[in-house]
C-alpha atoms as a PDB file:
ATOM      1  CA  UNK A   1      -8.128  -8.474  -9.068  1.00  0.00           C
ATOM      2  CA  UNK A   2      -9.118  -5.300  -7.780  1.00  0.00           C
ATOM      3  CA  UNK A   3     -11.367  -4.234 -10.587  1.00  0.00           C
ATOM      4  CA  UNK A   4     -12.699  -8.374  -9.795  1.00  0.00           C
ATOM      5  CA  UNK A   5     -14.793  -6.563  -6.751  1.00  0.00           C
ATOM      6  CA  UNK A   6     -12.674  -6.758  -3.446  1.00  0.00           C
ATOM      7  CA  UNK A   7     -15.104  -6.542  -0.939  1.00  0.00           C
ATOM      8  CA  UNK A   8     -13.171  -5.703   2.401  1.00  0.00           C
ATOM      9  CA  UNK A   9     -15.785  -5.385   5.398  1.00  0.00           C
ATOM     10  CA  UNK A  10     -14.854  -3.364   8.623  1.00  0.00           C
ATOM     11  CA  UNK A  11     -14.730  -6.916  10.384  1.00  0.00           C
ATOM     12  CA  UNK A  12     -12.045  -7.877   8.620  1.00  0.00           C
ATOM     13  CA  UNK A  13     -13.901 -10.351   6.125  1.00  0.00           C
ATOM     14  CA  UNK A  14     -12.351 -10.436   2.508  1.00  0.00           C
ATOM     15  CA  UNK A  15     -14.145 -11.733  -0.532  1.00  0.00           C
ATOM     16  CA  UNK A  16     -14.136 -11.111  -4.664  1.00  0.00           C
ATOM     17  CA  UNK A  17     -17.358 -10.762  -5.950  1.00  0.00           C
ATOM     18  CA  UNK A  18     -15.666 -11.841  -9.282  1.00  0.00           C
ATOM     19  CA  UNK A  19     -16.163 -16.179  -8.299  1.00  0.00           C
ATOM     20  CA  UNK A  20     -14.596 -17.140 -11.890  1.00  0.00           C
ATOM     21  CA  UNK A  21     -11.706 -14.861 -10.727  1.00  0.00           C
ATOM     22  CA  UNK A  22     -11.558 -15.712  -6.933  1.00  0.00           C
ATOM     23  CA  UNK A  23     -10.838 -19.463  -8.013  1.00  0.00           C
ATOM     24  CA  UNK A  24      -7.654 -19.068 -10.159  1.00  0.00           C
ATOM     25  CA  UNK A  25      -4.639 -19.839  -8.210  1.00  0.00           C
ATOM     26  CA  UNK A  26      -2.763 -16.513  -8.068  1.00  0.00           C
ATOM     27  CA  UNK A  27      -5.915 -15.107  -6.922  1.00  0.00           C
ATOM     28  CA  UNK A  28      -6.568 -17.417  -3.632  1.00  0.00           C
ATOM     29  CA  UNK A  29      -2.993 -16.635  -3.191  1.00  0.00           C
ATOM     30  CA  UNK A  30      -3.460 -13.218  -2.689  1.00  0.00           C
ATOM     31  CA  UNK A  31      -6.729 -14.045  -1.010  1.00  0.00           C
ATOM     32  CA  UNK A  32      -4.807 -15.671   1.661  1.00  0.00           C
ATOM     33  CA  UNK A  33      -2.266 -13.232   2.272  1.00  0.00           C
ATOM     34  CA  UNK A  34      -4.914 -10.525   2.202  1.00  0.00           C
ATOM     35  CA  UNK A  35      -6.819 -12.542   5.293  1.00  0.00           C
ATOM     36  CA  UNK A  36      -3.723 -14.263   6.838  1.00  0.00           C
ATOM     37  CA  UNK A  37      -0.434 -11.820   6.751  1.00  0.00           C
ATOM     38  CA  UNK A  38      -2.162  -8.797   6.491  1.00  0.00           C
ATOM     39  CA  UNK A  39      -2.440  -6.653  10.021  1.00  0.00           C
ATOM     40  CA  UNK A  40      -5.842  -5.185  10.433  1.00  0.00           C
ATOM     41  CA  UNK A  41      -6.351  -4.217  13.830  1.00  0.00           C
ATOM     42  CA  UNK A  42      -4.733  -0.611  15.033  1.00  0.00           C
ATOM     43  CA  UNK A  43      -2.744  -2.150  17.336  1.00  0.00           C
ATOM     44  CA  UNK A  44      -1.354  -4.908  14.764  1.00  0.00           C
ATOM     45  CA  UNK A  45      -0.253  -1.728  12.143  1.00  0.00           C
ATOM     46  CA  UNK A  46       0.805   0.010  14.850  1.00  0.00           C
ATOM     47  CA  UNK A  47       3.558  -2.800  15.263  1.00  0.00           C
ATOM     48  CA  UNK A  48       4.319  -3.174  12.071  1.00  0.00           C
ATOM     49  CA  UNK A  49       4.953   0.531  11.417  1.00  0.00           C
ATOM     50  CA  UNK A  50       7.437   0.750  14.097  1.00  0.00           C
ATOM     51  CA  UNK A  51       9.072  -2.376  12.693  1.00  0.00           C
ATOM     52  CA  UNK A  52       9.046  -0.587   9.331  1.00  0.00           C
ATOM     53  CA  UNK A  53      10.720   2.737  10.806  1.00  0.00           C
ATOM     54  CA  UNK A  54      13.376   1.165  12.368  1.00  0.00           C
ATOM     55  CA  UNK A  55      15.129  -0.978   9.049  1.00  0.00           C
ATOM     56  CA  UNK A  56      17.513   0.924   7.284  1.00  0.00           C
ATOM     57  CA  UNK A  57      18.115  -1.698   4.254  1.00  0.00           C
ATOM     58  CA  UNK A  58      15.215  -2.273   1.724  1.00  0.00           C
ATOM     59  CA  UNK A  59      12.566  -4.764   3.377  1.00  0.00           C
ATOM     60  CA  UNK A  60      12.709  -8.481   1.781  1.00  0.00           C
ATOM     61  CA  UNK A  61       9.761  -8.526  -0.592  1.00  0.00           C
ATOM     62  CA  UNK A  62       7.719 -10.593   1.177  1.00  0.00           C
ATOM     63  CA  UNK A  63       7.749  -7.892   3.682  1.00  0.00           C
ATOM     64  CA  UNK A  64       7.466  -5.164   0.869  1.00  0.00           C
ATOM     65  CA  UNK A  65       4.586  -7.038  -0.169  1.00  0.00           C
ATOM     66  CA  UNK A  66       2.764  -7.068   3.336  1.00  0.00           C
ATOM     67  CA  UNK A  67       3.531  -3.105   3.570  1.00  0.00           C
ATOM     68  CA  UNK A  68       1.421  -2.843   0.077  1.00  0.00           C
ATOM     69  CA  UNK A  69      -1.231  -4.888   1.193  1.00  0.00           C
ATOM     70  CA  UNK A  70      -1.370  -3.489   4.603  1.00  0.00           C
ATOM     71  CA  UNK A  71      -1.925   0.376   3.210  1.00  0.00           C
ATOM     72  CA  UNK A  72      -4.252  -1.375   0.614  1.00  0.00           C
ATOM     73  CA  UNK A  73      -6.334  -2.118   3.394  1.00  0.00           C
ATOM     74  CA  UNK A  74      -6.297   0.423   5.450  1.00  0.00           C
ATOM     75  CA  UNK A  75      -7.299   2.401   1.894  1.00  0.00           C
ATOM     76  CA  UNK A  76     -10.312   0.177   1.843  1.00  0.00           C
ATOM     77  CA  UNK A  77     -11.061   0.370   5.745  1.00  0.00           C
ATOM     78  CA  UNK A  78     -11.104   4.466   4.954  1.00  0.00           C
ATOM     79  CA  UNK A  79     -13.768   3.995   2.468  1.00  0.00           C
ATOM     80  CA  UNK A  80     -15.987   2.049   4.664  1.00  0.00           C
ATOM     81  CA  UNK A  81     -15.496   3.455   8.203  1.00  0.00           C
ATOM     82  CA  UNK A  82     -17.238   6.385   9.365  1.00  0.00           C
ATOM     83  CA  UNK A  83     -16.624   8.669  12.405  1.00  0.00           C
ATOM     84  CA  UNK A  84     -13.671   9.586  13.885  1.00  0.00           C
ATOM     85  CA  UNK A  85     -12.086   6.245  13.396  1.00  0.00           C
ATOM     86  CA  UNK A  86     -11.871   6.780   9.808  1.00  0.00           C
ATOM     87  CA  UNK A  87      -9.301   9.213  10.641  1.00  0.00           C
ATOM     88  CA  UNK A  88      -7.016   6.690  12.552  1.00  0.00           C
ATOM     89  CA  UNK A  89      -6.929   4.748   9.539  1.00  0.00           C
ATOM     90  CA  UNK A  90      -6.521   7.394   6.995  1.00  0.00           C
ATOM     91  CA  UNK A  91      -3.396   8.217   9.276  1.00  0.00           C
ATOM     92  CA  UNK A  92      -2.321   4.625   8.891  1.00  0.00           C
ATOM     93  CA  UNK A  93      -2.455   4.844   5.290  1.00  0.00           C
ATOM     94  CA  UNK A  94      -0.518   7.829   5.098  1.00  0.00           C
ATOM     95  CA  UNK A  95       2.616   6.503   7.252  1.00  0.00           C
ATOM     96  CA  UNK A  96       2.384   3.206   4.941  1.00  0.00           C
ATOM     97  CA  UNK A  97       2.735   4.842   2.052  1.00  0.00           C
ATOM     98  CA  UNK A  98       5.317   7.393   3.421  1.00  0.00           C
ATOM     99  CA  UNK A  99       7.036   3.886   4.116  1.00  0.00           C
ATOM    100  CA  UNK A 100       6.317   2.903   0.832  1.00  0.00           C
ATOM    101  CA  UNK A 101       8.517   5.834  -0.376  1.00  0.00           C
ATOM    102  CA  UNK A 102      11.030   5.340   2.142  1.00  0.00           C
ATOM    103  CA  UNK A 103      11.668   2.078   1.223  1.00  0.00           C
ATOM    104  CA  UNK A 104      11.950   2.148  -2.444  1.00  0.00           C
ATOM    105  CA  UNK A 105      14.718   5.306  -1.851  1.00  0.00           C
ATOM    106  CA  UNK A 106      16.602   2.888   0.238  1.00  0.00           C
ATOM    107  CA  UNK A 107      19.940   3.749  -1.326  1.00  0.00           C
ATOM    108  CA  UNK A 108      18.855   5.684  -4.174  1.00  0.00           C
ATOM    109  CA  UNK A 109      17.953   8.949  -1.904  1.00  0.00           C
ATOM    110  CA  UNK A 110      20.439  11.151   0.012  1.00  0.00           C
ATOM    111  CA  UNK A 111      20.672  10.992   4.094  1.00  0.00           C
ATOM    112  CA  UNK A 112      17.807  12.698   6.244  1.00  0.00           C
ATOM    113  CA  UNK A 113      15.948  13.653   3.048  1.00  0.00           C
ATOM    114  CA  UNK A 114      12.295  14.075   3.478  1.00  0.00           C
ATOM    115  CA  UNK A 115      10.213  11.572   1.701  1.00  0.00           C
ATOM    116  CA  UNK A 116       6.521  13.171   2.547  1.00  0.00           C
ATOM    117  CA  UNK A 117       6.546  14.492  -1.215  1.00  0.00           C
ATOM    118  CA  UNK A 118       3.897  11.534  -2.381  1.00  0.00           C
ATOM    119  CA  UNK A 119       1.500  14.207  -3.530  1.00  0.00           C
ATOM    120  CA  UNK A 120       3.753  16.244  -5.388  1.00  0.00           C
ATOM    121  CA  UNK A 121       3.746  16.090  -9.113  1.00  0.00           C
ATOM    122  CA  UNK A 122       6.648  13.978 -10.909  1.00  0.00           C
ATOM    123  CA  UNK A 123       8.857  16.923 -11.627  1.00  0.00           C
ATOM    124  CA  UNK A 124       8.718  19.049  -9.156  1.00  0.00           C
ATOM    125  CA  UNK A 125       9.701  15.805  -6.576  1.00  0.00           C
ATOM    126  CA  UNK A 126      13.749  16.272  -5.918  1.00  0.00           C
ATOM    127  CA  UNK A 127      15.746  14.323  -8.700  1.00  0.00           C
ATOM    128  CA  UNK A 128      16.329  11.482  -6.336  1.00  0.00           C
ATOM    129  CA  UNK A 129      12.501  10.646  -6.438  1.00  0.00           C
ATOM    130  CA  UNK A 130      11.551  11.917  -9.818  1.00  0.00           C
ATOM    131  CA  UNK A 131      14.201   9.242 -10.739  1.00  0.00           C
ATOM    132  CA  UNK A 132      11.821   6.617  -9.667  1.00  0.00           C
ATOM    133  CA  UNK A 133       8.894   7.709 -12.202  1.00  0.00           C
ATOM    134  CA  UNK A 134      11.281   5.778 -15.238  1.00  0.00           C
ATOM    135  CA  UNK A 135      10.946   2.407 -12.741  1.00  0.00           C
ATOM    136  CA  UNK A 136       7.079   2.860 -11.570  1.00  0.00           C
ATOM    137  CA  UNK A 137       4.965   4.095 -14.249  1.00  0.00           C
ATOM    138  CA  UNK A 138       1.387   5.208 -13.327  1.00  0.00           C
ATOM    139  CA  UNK A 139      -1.696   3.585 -14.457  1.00  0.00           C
ATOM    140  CA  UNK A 140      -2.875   7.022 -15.426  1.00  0.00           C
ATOM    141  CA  UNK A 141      -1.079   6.777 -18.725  1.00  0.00           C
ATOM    142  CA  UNK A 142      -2.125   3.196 -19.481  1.00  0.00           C
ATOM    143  CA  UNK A 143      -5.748   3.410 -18.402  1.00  0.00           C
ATOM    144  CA  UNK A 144      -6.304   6.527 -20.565  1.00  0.00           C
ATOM    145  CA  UNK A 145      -4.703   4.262 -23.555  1.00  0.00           C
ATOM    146  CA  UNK A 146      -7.413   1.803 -22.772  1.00  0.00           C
ATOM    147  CA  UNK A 147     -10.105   3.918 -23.329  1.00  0.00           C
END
C-alpha cells in the first residue's frame, strides 16, 4: 500500500495515488484508520506517548497497530516539514519507535534494560533483542531477492 503512493500532506490529508488500489477493501480500511485513529497533532502524540510509557503489559493490537501507524506518520510528516518543526516530529518518531521496541520486549527483555539500541546491527543488540530478528525479518533480505 505504501509502494501504492501514500500521499500524507502536512494538513493532515491522506490519499493513494494508486485509485485501483485505494478501492479494495483492506485498503479503505487502513485508509480510515490512517485519517480517523491516527493522532497527528503534537499535542494528540504527545498524549498518546505518555499513555504508551505508562503500560507495563504488551498493548492490545489495536493499540499496537495505532503506535505503527502513528510513527508511520510522523515518518511521513518528517519528510515533508521543513524548519525547526521537522525536528519535533523526528523526535516523535524516535520515542514511537523506542515504544515500538519496548513493547514487543514486553516479557521477553530483562527489568530496566535499555531499549534505545534500534540502530544497532542484529548481533551486536543484547541476546534479548537479537532474539527478536528470528520473529521480524527485514525487508532488506526479501527486497534484494526481488530484484
Amino acid at each position: 500500500m505504501l509502494w501504492g503512493g501514500l500521499d500524507i500532506q502536512a494538513n493532515g490529508t491522506i490519499r493513494l495515488q494508486d485509485e485501483e488500489l485505494a478501492s479494495l477493501r483492506p485498503v479503505r480500511r487502513f485508509m480510515q484508520i490512517l485519517e480517523d485513529e491516527v493522532p497527528k497533532t503534537p499535542s494528540e502524540i504527545e498524549h498518546y506517548l505518555r499513555y504508551y510509557s505508562l503500560t507495563d503489559s504488551p498493548l492490545p493490537l489495536t493499540e499496537f497497530d495505532r503506535l505503527l501507524f502513528t510513527s508511520l506518520y510522523c515518518a511521513y510528516q518528517v519528510r515533508s516539514v521543513q524548519g525547526l518543526d521537522k525536528n519535533l516530529w523526528i523526535s516523535f518518531f524516535s520515542q514511537l519507535v523506542d515504544e515500538i521496541f519496548r513493547d514487543l520486549c514486553k516479557g521477553l527483555c530483562p527489568a530496566n534494560t535499555t531499549l534505545l539500541l534500534a540502530s544497532w546491527p542484529w548481533k551486536e543488540k543484547p541476546s534479548h533483542l537479537a532474539s527478536l530478528k528470528h520473529f521480524y525479518h527485514s525487508n532488506l533480505a526479501r527486497a534484494k531477492r526481488d530484484t
